[in-house]
PDB file of N, CA and C in Angstrom:
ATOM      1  N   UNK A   1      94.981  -3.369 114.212  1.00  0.00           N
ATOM      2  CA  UNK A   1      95.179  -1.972 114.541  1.00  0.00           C
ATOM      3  C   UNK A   1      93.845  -1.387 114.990  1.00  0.00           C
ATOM      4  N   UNK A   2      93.856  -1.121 115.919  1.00  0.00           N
ATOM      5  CA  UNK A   2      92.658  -0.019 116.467  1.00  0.00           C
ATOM      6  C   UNK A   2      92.819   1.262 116.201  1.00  0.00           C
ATOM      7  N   UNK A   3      91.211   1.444 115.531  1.00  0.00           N
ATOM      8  CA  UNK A   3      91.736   3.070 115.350  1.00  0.00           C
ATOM      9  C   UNK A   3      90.290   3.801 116.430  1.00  0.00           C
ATOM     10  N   UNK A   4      91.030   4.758 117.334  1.00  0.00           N
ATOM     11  CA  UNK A   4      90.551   5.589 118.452  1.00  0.00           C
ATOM     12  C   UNK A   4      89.614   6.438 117.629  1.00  0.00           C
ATOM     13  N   UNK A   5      88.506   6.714 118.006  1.00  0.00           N
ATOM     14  CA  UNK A   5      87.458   7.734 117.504  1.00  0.00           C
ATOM     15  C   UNK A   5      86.250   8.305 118.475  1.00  0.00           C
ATOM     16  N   UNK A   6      86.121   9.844 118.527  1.00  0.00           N
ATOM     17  CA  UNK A   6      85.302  10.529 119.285  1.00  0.00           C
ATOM     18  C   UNK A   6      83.821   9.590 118.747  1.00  0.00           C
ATOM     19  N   UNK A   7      82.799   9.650 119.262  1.00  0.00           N
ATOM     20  CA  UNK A   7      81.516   9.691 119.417  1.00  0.00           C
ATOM     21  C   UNK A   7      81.207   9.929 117.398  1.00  0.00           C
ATOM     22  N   UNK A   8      81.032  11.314 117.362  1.00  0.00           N
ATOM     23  CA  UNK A   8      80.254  11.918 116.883  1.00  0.00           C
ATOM     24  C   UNK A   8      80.868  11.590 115.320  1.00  0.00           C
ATOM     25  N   UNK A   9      82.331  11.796 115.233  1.00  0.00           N
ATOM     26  CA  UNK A   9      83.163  11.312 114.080  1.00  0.00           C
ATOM     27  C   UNK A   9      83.355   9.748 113.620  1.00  0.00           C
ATOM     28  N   UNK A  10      82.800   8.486 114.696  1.00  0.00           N
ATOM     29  CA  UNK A  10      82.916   7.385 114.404  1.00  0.00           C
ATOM     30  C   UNK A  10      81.136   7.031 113.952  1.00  0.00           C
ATOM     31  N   UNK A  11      80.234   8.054 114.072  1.00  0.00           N
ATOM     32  CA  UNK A  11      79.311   7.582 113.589  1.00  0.00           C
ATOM     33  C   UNK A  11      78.959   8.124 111.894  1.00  0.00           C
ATOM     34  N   UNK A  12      79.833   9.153 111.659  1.00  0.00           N
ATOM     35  CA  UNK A  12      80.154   9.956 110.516  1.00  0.00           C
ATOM     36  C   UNK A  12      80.812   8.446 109.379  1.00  0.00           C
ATOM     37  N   UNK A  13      81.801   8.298 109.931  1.00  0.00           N
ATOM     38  CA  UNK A  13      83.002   7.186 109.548  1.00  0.00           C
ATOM     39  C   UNK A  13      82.346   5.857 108.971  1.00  0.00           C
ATOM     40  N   UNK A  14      81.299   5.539 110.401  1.00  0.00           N
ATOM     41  CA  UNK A  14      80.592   4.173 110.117  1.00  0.00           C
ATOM     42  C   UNK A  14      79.264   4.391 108.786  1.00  0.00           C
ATOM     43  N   UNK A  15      79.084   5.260 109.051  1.00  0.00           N
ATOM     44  CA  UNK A  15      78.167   5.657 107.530  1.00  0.00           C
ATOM     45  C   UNK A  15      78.873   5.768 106.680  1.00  0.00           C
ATOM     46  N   UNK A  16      79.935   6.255 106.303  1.00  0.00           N
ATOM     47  CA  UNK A  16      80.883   6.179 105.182  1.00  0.00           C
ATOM     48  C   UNK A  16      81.221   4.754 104.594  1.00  0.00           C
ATOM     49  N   UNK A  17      81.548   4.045 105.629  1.00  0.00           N
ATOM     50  CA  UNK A  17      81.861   3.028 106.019  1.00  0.00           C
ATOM     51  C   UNK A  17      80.644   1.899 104.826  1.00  0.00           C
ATOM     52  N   UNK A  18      79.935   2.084 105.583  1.00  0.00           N
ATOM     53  CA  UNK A  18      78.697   1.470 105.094  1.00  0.00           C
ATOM     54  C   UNK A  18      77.992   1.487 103.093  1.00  0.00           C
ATOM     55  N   UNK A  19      78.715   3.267 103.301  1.00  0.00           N
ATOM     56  CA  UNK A  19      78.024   3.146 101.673  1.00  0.00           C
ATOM     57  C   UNK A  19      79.349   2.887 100.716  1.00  0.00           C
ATOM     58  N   UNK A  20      80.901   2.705 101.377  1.00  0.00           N
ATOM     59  CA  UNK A  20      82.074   2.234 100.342  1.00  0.00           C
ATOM     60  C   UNK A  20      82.212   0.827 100.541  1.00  0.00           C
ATOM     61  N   UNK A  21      81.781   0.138 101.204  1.00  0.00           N
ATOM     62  CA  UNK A  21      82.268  -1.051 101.635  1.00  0.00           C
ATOM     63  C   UNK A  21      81.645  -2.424 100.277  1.00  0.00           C
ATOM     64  N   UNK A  22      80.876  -1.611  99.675  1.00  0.00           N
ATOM     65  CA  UNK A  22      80.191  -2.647  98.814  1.00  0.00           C
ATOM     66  C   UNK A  22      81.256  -2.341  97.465  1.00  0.00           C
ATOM     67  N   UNK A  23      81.548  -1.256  97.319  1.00  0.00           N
ATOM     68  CA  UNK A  23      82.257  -0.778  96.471  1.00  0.00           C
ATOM     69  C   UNK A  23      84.241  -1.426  96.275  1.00  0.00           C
ATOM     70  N   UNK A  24      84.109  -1.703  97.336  1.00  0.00           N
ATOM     71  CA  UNK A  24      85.694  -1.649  98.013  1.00  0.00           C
ATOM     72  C   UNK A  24      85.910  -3.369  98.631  1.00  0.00           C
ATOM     73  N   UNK A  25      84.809  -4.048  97.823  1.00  0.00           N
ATOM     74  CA  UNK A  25      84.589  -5.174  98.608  1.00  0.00           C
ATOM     75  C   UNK A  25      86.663  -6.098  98.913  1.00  0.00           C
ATOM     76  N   UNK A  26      87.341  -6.070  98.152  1.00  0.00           N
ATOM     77  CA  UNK A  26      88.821  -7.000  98.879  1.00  0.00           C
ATOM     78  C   UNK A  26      89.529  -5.940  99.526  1.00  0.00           C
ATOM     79  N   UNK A  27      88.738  -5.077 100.165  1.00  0.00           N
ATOM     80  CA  UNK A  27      89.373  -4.065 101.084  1.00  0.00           C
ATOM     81  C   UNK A  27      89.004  -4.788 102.839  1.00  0.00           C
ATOM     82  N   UNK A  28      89.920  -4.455 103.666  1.00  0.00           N
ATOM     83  CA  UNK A  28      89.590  -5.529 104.679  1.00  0.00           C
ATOM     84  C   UNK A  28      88.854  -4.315 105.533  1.00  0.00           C
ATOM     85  N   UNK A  29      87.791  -4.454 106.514  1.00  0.00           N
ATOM     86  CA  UNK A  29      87.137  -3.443 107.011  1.00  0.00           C
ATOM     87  C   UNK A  29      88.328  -2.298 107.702  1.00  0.00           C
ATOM     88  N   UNK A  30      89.240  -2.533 108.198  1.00  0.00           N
ATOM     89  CA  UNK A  30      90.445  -1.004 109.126  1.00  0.00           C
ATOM     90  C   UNK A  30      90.763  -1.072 108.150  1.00  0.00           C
ATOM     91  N   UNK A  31      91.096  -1.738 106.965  1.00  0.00           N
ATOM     92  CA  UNK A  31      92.102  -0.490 105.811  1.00  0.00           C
ATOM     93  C   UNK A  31      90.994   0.510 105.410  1.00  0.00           C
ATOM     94  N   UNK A  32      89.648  -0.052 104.842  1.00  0.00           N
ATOM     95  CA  UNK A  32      88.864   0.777 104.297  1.00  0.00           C
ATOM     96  C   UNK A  32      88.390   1.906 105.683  1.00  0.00           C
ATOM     97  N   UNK A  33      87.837   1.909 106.524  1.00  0.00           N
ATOM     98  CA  UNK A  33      88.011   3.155 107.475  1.00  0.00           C
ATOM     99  C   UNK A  33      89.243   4.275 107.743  1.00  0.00           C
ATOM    100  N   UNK A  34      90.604   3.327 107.590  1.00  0.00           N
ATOM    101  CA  UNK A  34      91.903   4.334 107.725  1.00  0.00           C
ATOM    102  C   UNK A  34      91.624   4.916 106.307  1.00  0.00           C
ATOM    103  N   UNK A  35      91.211   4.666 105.816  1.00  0.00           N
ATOM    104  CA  UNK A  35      91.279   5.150 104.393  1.00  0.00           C
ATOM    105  C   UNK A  35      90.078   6.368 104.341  1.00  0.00           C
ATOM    106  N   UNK A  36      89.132   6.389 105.270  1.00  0.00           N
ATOM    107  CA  UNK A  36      87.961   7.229 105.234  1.00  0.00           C
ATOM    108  C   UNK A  36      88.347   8.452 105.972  1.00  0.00           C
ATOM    109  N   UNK A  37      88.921   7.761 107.340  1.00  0.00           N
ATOM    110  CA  UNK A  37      89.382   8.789 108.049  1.00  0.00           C
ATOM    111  C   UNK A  37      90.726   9.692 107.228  1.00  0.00           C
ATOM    112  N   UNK A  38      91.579   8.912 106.762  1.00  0.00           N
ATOM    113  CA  UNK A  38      92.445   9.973 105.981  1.00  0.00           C
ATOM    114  C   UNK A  38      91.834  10.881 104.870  1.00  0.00           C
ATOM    115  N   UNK A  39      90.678  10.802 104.398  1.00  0.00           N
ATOM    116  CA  UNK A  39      89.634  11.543 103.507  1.00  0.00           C
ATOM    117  C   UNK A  39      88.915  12.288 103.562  1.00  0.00           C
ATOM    118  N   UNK A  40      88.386  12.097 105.488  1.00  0.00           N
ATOM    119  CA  UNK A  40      88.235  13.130 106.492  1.00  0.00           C
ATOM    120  C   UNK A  40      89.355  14.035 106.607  1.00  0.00           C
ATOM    121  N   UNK A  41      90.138  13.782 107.068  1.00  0.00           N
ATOM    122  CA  UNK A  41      91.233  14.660 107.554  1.00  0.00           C
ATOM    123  C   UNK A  41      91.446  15.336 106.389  1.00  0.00           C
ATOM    124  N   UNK A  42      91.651  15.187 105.141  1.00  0.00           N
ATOM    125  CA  UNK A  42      92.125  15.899 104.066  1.00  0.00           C
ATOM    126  C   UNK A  42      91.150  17.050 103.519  1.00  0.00           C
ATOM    127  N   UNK A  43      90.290  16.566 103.840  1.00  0.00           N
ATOM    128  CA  UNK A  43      89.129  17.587 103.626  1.00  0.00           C
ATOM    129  C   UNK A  43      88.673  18.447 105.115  1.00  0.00           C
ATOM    130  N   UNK A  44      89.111  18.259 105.964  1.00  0.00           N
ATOM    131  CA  UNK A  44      89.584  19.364 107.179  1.00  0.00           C
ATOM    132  C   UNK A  44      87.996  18.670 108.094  1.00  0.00           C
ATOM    133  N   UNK A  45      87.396  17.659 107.785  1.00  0.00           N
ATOM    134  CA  UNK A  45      86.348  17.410 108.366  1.00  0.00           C
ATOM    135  C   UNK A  45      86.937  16.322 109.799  1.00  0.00           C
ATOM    136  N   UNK A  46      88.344  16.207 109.801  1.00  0.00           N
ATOM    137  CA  UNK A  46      88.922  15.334 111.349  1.00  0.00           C
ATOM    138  C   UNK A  46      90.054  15.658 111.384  1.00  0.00           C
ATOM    139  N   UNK A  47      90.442  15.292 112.591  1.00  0.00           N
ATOM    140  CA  UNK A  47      91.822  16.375 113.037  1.00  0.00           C
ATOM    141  C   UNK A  47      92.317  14.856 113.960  1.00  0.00           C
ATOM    142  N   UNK A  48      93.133  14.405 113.841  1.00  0.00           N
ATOM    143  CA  UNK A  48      93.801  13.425 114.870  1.00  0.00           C
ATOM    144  C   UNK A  48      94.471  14.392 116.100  1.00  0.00           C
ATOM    145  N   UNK A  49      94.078  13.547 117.283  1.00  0.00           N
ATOM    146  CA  UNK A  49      95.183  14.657 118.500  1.00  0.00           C
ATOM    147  C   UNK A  49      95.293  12.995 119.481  1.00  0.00           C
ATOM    148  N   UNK A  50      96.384  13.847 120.641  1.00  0.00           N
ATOM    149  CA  UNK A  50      96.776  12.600 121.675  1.00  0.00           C
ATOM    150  C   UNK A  50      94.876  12.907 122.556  1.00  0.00           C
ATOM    151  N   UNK A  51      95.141  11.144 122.935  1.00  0.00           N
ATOM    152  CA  UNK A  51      93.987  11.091 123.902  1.00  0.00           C
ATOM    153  C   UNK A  51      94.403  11.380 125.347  1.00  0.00           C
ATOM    154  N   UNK A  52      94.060  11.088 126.629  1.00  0.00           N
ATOM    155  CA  UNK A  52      94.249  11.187 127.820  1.00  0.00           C
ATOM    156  C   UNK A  52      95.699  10.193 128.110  1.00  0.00           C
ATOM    157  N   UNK A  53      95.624   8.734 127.596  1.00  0.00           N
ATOM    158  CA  UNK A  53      96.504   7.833 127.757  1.00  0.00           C
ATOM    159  C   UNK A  53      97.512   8.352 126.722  1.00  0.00           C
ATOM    160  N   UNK A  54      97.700   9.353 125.457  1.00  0.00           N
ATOM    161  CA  UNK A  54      98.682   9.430 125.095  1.00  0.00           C
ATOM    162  C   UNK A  54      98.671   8.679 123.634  1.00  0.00           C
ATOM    163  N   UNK A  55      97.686   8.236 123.239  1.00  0.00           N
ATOM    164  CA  UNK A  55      97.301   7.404 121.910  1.00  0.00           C
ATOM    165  C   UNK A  55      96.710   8.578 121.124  1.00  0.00           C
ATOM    166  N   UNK A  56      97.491   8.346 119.748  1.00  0.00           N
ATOM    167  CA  UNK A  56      96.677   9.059 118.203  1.00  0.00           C
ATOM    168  C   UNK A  56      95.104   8.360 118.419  1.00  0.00           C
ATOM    169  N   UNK A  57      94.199   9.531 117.966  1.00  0.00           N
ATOM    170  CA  UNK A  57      92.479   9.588 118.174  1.00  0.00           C
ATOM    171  C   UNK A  57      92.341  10.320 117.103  1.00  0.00           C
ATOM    172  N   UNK A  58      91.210  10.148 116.737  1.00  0.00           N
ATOM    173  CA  UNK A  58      90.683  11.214 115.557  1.00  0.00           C
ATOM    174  C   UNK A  58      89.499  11.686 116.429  1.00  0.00           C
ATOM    175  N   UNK A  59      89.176  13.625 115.923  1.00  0.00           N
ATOM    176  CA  UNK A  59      88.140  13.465 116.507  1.00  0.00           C
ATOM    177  C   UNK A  59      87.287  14.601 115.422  1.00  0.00           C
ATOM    178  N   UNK A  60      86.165  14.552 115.465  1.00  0.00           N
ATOM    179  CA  UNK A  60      85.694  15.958 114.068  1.00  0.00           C
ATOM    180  C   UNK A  60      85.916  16.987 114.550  1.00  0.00           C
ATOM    181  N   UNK A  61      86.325  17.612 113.969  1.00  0.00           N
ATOM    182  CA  UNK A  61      87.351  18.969 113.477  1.00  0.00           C
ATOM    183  C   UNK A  61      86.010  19.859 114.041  1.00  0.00           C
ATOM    184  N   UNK A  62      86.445  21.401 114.083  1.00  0.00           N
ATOM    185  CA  UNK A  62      85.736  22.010 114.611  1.00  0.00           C
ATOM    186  C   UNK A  62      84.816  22.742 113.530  1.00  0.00           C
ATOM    187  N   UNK A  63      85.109  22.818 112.551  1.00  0.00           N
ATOM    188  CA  UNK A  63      84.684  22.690 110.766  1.00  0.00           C
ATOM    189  C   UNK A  63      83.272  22.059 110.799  1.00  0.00           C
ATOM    190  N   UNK A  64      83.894  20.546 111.020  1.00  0.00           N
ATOM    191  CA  UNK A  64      82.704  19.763 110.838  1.00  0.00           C
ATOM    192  C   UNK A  64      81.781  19.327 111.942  1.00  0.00           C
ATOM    193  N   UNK A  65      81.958  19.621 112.916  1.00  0.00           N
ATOM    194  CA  UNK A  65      80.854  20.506 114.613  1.00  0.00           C
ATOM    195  C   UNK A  65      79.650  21.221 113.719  1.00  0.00           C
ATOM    196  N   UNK A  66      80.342  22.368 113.094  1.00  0.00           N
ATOM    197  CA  UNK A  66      79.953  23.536 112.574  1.00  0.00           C
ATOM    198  C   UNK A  66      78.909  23.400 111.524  1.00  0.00           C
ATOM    199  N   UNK A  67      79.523  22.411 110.706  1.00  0.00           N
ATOM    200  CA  UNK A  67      78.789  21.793 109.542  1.00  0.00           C
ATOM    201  C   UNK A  67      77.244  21.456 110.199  1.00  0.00           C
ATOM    202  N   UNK A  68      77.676  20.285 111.422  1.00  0.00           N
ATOM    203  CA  UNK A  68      76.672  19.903 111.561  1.00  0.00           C
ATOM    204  C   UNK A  68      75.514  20.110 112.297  1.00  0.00           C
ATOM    205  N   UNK A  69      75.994  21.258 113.074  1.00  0.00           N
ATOM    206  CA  UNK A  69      75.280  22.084 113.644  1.00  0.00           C
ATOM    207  C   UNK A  69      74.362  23.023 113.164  1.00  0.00           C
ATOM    208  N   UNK A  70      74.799  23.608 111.779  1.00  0.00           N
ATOM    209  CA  UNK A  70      73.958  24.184 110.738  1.00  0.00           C
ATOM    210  C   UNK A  70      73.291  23.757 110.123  1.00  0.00           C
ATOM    211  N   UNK A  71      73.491  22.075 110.084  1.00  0.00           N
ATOM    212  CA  UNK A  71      72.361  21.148 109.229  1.00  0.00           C
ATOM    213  C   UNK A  71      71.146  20.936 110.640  1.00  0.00           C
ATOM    214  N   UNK A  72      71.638  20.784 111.800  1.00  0.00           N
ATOM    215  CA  UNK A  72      70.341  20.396 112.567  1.00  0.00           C
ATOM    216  C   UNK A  72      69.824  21.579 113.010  1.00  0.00           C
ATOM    217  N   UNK A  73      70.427  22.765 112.640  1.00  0.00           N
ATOM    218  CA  UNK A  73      69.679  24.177 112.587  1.00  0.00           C
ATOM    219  C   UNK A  73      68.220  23.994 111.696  1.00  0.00           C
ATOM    220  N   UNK A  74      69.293  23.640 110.311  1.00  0.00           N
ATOM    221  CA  UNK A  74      67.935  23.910 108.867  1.00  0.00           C
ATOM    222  C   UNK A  74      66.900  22.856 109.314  1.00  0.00           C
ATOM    223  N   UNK A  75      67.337  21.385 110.481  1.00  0.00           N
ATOM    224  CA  UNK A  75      66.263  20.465 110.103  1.00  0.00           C
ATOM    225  C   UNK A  75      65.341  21.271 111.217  1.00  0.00           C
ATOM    226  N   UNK A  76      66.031  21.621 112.327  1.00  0.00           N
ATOM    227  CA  UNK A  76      64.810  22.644 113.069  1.00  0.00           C
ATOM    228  C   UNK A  76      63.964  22.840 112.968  1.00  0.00           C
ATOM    229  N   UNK A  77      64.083  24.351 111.755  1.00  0.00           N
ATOM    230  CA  UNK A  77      63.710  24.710 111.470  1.00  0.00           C
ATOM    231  C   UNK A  77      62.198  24.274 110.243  1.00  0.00           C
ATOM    232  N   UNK A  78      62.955  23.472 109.654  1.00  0.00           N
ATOM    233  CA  UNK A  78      61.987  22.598 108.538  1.00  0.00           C
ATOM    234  C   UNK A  78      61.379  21.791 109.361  1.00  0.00           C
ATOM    235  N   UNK A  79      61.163  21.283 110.509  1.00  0.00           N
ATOM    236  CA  UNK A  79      60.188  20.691 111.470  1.00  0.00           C
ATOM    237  C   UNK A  79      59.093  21.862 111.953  1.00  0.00           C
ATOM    238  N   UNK A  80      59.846  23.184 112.450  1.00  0.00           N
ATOM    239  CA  UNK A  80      58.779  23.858 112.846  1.00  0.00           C
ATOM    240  C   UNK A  80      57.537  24.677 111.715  1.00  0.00           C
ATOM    241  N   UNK A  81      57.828  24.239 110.673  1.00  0.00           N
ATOM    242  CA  UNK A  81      57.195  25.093 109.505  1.00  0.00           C
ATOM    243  C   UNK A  81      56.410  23.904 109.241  1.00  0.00           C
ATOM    244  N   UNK A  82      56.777  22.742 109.184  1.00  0.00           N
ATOM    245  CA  UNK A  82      55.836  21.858 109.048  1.00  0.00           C
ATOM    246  C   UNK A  82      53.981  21.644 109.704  1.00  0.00           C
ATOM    247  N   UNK A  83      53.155  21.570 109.164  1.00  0.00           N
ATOM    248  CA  UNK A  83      51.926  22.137 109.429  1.00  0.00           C
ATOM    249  C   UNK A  83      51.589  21.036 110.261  1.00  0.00           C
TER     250      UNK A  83
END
């Protein structure tokens, strides 16, 4: 099973990915991601929609844009204060 993912939400996913996988070890790698992405979605941080061809995609929610846009605000900012 392939699972479709924007850019910005499959690099979210693959870090997730990375710190359950040791945890979750007789989990096969797509169950444990469908399983991340449904954890996303439940927590409003991914939204599945049709792609161009008409295939279920996940992509980050406009929530979590937001999120992360306010974190590379604060790191900005904490770069420019830096002496």
């Amino acid at each position: 099973m392939k699972l479709r993912m924007e850019k910005t939400l499959k690099f979210w996913v693959e870090c997730s990915y990375e710190d359950k996988k040791h945890e979750n070890a007789n989990h096969a790698r797509v169950e444990l991601i469908a399983e991340i992405l449904r954890d996303y979605e439940r927590s409003g941080h991914a939204m599945r929609y049709l792609n161009t061809k008409g295939q279920i995609a996940w992509k980050a929610s406009p929530r979590m844009l937001s999120i992360l846009a306010d974190l590379e605000r604060e790191a900005e900012d904490d770069l420019a204060d830096w002496p």
